[in-house]
PDB file of N, CA and C in Angstrom:
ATOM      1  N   UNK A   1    -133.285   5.997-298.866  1.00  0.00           N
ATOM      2  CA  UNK A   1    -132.447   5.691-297.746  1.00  0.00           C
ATOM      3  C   UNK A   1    -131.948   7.018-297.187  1.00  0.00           C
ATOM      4  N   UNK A   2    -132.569   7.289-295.886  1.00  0.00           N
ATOM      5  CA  UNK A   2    -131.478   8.434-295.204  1.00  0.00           C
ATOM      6  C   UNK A   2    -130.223   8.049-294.743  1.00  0.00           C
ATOM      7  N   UNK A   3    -128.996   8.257-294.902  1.00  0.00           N
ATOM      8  CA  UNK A   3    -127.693   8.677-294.046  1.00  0.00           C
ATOM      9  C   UNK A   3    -127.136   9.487-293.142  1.00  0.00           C
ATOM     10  N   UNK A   4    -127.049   9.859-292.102  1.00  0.00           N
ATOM     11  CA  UNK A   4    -127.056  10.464-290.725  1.00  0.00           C
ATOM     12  C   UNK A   4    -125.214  10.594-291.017  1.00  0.00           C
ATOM     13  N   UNK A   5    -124.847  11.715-291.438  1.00  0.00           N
ATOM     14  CA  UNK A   5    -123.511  11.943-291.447  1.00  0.00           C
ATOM     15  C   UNK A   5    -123.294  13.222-290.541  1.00  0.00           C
ATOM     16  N   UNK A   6    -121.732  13.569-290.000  1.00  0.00           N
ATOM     17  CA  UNK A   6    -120.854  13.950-289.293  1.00  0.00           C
ATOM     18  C   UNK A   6    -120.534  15.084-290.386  1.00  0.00           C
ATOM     19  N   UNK A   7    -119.422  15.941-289.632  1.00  0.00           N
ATOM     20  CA  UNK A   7    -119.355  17.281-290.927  1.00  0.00           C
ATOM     21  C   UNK A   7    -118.379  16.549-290.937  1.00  0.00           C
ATOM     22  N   UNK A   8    -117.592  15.745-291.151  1.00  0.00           N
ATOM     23  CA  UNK A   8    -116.209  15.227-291.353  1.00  0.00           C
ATOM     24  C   UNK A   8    -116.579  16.046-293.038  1.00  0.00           C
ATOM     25  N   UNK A   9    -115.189  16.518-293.202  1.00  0.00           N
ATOM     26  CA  UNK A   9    -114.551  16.803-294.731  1.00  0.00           C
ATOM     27  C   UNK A   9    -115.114  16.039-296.038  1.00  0.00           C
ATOM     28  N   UNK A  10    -115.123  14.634-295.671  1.00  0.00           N
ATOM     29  CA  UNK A  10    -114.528  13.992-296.627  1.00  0.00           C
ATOM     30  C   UNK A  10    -116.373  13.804-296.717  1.00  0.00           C
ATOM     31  N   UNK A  11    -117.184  14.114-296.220  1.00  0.00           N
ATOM     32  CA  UNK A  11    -118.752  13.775-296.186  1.00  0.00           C
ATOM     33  C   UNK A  11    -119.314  14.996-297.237  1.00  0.00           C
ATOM     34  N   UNK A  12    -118.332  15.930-297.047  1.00  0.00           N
ATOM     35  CA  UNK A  12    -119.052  17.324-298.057  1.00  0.00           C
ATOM     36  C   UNK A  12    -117.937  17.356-299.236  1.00  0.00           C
ATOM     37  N   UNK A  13    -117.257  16.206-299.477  1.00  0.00           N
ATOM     38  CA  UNK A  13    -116.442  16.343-300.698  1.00  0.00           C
ATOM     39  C   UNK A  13    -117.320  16.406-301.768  1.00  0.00           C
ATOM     40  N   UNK A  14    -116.643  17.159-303.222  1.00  0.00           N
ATOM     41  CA  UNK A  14    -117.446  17.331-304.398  1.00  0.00           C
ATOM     42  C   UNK A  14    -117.505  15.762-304.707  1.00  0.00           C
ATOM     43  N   UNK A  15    -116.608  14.664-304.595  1.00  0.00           N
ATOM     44  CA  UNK A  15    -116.832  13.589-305.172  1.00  0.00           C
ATOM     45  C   UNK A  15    -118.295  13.049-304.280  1.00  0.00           C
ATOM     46  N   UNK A  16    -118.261  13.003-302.902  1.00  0.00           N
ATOM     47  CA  UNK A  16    -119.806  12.448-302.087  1.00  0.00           C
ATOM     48  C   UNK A  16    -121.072  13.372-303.072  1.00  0.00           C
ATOM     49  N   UNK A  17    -120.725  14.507-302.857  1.00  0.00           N
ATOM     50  CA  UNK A  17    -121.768  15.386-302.973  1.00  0.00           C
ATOM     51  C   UNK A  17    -122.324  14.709-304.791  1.00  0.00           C
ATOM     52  N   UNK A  18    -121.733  14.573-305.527  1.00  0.00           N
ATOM     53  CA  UNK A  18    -122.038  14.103-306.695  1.00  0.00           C
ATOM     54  C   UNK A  18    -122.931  13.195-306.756  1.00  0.00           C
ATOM     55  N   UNK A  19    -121.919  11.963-306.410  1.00  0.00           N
ATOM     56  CA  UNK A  19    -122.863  10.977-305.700  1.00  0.00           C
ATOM     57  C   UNK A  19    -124.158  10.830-305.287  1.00  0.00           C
ATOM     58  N   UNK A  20    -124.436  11.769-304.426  1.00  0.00           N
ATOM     59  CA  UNK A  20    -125.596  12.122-303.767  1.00  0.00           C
ATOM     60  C   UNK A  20    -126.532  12.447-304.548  1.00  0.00           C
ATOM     61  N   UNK A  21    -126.189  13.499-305.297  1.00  0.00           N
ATOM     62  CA  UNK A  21    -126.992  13.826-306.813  1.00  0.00           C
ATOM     63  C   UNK A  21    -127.270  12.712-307.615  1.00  0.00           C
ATOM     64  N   UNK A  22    -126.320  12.218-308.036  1.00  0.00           N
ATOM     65  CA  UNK A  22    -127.096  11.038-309.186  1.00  0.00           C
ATOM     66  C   UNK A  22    -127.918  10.071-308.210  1.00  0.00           C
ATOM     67  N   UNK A  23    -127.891  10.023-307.294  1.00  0.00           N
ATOM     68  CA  UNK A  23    -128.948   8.856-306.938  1.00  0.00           C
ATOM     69  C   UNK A  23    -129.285   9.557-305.651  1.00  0.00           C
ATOM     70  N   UNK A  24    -129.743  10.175-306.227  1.00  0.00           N
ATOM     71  CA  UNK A  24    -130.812  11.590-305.227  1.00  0.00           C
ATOM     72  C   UNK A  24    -131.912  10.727-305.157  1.00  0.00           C
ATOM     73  N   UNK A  25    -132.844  10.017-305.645  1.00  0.00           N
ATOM     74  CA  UNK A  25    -134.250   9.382-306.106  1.00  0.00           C
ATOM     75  C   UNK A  25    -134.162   8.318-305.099  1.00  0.00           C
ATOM     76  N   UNK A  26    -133.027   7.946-304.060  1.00  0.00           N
ATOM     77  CA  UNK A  26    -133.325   6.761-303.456  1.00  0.00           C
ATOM     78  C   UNK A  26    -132.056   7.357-301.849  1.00  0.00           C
ATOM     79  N   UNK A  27    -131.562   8.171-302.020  1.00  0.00           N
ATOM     80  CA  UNK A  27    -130.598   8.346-301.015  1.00  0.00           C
ATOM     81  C   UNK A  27    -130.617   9.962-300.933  1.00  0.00           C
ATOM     82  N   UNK A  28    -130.774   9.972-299.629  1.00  0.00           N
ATOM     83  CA  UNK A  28    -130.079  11.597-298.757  1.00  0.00           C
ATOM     84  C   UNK A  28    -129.464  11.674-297.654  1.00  0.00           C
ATOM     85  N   UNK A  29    -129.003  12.953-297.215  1.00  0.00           N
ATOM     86  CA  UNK A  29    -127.576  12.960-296.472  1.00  0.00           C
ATOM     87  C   UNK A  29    -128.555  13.714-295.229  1.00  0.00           C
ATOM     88  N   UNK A  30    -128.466  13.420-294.174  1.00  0.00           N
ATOM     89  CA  UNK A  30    -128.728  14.322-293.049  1.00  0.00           C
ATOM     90  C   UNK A  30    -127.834  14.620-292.192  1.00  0.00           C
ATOM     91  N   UNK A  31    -126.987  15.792-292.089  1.00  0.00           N
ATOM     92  CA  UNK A  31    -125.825  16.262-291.649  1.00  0.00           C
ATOM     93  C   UNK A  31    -126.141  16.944-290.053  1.00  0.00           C
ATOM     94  N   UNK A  32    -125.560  16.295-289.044  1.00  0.00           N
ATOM     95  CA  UNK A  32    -125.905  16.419-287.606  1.00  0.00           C
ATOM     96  C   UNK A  32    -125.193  17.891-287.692  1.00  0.00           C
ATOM     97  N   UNK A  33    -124.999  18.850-286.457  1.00  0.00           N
ATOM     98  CA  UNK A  33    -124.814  19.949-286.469  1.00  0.00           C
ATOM     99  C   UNK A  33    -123.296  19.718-285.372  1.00  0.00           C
ATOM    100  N   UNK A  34    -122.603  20.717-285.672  1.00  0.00           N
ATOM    101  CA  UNK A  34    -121.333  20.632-285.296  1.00  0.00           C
ATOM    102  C   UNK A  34    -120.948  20.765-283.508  1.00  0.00           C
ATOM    103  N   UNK A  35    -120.403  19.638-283.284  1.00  0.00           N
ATOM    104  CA  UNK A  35    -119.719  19.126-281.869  1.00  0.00           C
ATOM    105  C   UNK A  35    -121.310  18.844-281.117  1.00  0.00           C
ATOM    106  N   UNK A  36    -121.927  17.533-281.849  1.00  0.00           N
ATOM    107  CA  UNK A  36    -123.411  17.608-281.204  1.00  0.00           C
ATOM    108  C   UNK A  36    -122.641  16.096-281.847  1.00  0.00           C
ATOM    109  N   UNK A  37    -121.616  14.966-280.923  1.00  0.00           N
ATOM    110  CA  UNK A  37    -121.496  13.964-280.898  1.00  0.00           C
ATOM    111  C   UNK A  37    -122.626  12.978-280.296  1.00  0.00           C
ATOM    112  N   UNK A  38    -123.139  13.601-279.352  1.00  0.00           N
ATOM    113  CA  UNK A  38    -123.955  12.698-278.821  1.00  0.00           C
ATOM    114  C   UNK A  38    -125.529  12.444-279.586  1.00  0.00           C
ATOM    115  N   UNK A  39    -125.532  12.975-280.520  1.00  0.00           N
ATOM    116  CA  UNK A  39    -126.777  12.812-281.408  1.00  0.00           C
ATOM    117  C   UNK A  39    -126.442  11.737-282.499  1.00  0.00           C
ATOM    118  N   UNK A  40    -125.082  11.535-282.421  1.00  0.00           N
ATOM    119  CA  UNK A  40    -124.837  10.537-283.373  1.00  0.00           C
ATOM    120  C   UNK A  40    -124.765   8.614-282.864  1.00  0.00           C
ATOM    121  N   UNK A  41    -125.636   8.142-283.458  1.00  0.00           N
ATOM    122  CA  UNK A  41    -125.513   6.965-282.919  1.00  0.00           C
ATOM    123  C   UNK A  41    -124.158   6.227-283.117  1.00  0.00           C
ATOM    124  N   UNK A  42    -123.424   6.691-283.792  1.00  0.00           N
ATOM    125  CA  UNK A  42    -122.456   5.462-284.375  1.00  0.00           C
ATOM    126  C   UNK A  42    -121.207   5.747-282.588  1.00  0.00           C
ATOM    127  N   UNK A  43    -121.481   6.923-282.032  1.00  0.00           N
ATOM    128  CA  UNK A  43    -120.891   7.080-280.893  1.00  0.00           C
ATOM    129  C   UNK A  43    -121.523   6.073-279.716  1.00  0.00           C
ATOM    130  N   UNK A  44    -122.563   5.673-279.626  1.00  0.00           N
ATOM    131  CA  UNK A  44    -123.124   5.223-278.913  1.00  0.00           C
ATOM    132  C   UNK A  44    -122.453   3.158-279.179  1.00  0.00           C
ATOM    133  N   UNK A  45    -122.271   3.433-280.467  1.00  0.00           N
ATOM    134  CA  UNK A  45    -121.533   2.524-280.923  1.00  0.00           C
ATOM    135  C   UNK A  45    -120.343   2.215-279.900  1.00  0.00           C
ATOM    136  N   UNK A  46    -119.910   2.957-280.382  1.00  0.00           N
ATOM    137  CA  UNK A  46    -118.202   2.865-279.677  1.00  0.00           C
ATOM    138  C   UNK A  46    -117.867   2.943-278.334  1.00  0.00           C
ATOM    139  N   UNK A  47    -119.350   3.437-277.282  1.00  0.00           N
ATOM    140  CA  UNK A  47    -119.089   3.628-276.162  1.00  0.00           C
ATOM    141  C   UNK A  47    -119.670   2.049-275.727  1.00  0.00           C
ATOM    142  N   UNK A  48    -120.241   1.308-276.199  1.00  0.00           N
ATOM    143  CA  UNK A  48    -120.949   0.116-276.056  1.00  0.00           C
ATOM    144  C   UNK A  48    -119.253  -0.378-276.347  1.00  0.00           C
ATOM    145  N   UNK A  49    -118.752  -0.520-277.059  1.00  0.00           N
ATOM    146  CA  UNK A  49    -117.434  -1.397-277.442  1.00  0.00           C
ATOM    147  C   UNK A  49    -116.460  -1.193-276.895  1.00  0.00           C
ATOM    148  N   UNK A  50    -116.375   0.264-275.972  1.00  0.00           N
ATOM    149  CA  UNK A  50    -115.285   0.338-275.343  1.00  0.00           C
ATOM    150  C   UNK A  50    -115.862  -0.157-273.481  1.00  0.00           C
ATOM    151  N   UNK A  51    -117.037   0.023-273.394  1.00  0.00           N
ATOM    152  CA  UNK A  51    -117.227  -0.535-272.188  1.00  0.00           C
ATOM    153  C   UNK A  51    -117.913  -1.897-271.686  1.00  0.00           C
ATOM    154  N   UNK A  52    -118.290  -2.258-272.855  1.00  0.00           N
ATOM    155  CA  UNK A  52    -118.687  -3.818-272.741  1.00  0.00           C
ATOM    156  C   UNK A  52    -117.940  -4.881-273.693  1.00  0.00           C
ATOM    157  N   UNK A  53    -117.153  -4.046-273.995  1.00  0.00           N
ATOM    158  CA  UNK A  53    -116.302  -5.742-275.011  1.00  0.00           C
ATOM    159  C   UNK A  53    -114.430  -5.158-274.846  1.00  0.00           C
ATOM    160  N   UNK A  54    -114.326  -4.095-275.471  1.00  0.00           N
ATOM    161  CA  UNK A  54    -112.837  -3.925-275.432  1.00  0.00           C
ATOM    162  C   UNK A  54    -111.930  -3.170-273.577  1.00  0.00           C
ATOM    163  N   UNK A  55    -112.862  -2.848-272.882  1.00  0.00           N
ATOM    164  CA  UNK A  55    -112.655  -2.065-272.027  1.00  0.00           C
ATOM    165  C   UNK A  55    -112.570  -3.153-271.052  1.00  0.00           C
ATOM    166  N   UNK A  56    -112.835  -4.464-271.036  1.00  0.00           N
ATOM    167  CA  UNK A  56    -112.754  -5.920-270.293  1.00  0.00           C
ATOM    168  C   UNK A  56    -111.522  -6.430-270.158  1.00  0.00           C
ATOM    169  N   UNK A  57    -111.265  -6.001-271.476  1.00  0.00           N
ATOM    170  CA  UNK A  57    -109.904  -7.175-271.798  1.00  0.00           C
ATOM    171  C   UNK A  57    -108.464  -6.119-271.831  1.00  0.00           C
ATOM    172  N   UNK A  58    -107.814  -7.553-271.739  1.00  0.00           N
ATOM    173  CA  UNK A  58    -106.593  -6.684-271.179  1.00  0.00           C
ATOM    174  C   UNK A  58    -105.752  -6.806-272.630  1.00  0.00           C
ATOM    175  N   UNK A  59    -105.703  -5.700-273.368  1.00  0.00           N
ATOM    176  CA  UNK A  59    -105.065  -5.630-274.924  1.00  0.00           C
ATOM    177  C   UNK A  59    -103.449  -5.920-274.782  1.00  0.00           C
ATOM    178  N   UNK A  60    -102.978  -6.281-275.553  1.00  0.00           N
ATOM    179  CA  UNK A  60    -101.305  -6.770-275.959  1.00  0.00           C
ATOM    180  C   UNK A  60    -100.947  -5.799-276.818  1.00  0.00           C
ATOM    181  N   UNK A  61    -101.681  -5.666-277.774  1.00  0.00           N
ATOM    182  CA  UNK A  61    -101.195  -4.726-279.000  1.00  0.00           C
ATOM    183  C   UNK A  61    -102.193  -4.309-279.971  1.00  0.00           C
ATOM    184  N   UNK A  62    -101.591  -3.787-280.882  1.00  0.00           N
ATOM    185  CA  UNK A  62    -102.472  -3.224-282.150  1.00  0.00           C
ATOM    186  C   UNK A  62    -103.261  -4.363-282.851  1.00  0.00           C
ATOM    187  N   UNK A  63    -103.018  -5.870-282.806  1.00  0.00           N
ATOM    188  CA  UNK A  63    -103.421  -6.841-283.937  1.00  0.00           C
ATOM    189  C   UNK A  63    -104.505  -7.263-282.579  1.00  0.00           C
ATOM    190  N   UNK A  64    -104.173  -7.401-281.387  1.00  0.00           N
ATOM    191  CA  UNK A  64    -105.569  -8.129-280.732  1.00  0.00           C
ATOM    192  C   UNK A  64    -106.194  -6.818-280.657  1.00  0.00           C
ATOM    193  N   UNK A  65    -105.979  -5.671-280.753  1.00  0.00           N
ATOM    194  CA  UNK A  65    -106.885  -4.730-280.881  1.00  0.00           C
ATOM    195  C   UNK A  65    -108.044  -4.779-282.061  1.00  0.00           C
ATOM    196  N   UNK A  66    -107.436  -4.989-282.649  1.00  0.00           N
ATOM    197  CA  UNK A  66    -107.772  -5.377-283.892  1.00  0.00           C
ATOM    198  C   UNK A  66    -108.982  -6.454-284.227  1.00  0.00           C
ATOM    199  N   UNK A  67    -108.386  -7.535-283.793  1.00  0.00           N
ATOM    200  CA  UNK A  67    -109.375  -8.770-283.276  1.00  0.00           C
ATOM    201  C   UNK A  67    -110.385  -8.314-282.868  1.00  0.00           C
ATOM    202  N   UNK A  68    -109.943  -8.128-281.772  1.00  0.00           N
ATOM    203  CA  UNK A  68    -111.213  -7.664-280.636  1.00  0.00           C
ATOM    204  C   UNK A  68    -112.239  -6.751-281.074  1.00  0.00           C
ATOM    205  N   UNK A  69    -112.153  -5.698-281.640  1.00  0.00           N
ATOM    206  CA  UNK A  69    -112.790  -4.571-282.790  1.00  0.00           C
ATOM    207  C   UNK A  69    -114.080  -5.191-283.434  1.00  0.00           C
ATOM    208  N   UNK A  70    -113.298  -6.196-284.710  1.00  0.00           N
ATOM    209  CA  UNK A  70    -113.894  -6.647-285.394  1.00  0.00           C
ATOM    210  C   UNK A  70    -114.980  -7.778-284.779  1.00  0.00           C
ATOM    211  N   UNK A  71    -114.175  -8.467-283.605  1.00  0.00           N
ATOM    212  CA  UNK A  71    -115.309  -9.532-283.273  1.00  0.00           C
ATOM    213  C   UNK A  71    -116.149  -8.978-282.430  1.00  0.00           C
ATOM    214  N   UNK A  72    -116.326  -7.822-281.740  1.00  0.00           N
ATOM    215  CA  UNK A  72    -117.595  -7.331-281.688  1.00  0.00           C
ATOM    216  C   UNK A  72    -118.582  -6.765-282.600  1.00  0.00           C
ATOM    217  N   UNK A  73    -117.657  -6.134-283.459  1.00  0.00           N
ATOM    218  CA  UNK A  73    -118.752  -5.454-284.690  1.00  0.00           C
ATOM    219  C   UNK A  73    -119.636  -6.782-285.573  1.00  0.00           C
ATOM    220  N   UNK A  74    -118.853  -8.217-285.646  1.00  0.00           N
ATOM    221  CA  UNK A  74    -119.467  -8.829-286.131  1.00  0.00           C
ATOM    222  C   UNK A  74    -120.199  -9.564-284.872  1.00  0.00           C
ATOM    223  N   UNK A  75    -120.431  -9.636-283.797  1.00  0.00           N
ATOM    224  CA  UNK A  75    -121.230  -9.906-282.813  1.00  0.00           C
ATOM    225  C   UNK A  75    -122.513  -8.964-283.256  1.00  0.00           C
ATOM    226  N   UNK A  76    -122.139  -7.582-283.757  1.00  0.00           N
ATOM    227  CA  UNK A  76    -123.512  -6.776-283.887  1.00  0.00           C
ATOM    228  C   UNK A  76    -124.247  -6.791-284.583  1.00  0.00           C
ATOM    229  N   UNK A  77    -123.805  -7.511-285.580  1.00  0.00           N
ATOM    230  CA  UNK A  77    -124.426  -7.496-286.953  1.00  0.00           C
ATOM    231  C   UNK A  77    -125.450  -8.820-286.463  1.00  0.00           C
ATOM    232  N   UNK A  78    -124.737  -9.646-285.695  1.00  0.00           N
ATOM    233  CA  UNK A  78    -125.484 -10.672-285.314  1.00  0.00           C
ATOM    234  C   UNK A  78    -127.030 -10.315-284.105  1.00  0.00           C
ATOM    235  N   UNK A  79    -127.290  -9.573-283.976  1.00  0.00           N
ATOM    236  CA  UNK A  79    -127.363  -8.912-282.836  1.00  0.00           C
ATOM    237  C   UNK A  79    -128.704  -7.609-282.856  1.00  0.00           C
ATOM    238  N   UNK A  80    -129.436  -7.676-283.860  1.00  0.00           N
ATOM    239  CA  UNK A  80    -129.946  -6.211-284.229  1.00  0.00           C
ATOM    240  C   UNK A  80    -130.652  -5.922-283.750  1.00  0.00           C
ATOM    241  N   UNK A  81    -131.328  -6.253-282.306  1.00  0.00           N
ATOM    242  CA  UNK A  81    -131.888  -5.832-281.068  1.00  0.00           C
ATOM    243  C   UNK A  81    -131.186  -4.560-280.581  1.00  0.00           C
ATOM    244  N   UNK A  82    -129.857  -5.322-280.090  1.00  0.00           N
ATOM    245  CA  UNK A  82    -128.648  -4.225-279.821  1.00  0.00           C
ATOM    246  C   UNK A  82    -128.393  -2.959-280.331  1.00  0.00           C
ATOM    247  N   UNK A  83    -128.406  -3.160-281.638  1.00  0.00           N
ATOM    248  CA  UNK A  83    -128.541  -2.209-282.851  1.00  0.00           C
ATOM    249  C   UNK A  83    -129.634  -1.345-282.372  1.00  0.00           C
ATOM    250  N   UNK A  84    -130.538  -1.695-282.711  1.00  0.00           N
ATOM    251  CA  UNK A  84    -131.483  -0.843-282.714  1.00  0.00           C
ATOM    252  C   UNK A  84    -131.809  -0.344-281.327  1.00  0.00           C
ATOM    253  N   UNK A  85    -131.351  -0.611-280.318  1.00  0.00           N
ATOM    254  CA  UNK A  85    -131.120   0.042-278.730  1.00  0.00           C
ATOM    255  C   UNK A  85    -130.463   1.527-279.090  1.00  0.00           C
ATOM    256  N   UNK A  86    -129.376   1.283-280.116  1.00  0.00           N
ATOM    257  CA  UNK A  86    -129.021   2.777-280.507  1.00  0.00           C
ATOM    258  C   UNK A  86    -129.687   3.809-280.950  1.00  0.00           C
ATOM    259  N   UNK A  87    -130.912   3.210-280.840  1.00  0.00           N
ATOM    260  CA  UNK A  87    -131.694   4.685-281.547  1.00  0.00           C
ATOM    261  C   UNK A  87    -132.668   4.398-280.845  1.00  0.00           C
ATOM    262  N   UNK A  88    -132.881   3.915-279.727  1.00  0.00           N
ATOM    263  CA  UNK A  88    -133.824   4.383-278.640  1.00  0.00           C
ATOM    264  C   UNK A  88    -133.570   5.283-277.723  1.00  0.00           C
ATOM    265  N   UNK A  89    -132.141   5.427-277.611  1.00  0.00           N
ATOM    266  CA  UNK A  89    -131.618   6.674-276.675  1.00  0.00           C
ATOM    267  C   UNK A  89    -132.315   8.145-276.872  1.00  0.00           C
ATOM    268  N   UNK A  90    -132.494   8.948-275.235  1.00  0.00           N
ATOM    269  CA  UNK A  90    -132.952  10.001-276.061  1.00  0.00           C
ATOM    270  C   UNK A  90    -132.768  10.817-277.149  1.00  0.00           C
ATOM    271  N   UNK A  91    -131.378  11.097-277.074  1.00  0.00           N
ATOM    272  CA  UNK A  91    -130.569  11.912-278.030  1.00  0.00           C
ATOM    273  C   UNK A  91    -130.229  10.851-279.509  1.00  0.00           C
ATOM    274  N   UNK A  92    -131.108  10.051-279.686  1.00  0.00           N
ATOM    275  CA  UNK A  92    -130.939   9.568-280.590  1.00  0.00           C
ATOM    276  C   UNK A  92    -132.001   9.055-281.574  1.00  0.00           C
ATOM    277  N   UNK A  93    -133.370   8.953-280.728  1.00  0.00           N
ATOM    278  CA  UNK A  93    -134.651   9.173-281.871  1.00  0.00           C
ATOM    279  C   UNK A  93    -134.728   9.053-282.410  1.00  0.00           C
ATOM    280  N   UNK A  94    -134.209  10.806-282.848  1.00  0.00           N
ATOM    281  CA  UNK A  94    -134.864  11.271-284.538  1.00  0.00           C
ATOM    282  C   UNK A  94    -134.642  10.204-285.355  1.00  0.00           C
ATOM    283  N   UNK A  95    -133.529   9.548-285.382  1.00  0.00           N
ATOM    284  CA  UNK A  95    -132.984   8.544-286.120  1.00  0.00           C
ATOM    285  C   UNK A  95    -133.485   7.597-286.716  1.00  0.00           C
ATOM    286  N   UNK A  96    -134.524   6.942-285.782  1.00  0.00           N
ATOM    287  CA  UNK A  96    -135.650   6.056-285.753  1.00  0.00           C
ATOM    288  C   UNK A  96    -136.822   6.444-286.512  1.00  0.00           C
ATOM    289  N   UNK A  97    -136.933   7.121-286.489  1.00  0.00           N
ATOM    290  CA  UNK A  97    -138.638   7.759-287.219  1.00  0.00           C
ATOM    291  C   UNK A  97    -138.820   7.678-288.503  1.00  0.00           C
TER     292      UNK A  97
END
């Protein structure tokens, strides 16, 4: 299994990095290169959710935020056409291969 991670901190912690090692034989980390957001699909994510599901509605607060969040993400799961639109983008490919 590849993983397409962010330099976030907590991705190069000694506890991940361990991890990574013992079950090296089935999992690796592919670390995008720094302020190169748009290579990351999970952004492509969020721009889909802020302009076709949460960017519609008119929010009250933190808990229908909330709502709303989740019932698209589980719309996506339903959905893996959609999904996989995320890695047809150009800047998003490699991902696919």
């Amino acid at each position: 299994m590849f993983l397409i991670v962010d330099g976030h901190p907590v991705h190069k912690a000694k506890m991940v990095r361990d991890y990574v090692a013992a079950v090296s034989d089935w999992l690796e980390l592919f670390f995008l290169p720094p302020y190169a957001p748009e290579l990351n699909p999970d952004e492509l994510v969020w721009n889909d959710l802020k302009n076709h599901a949460i960017g519609r509605q008119s929010i009250k607060g933190p808990d229908q935020l909330k709502r709303a969040v989740i019932s698209f993400l589980r719309y996506l799961q339903r959905t893996p056409d959609r999904v996989r639109s995320y890695f047809r983008a150009p800047t998003t490919r490699y991902a696919a291969a």
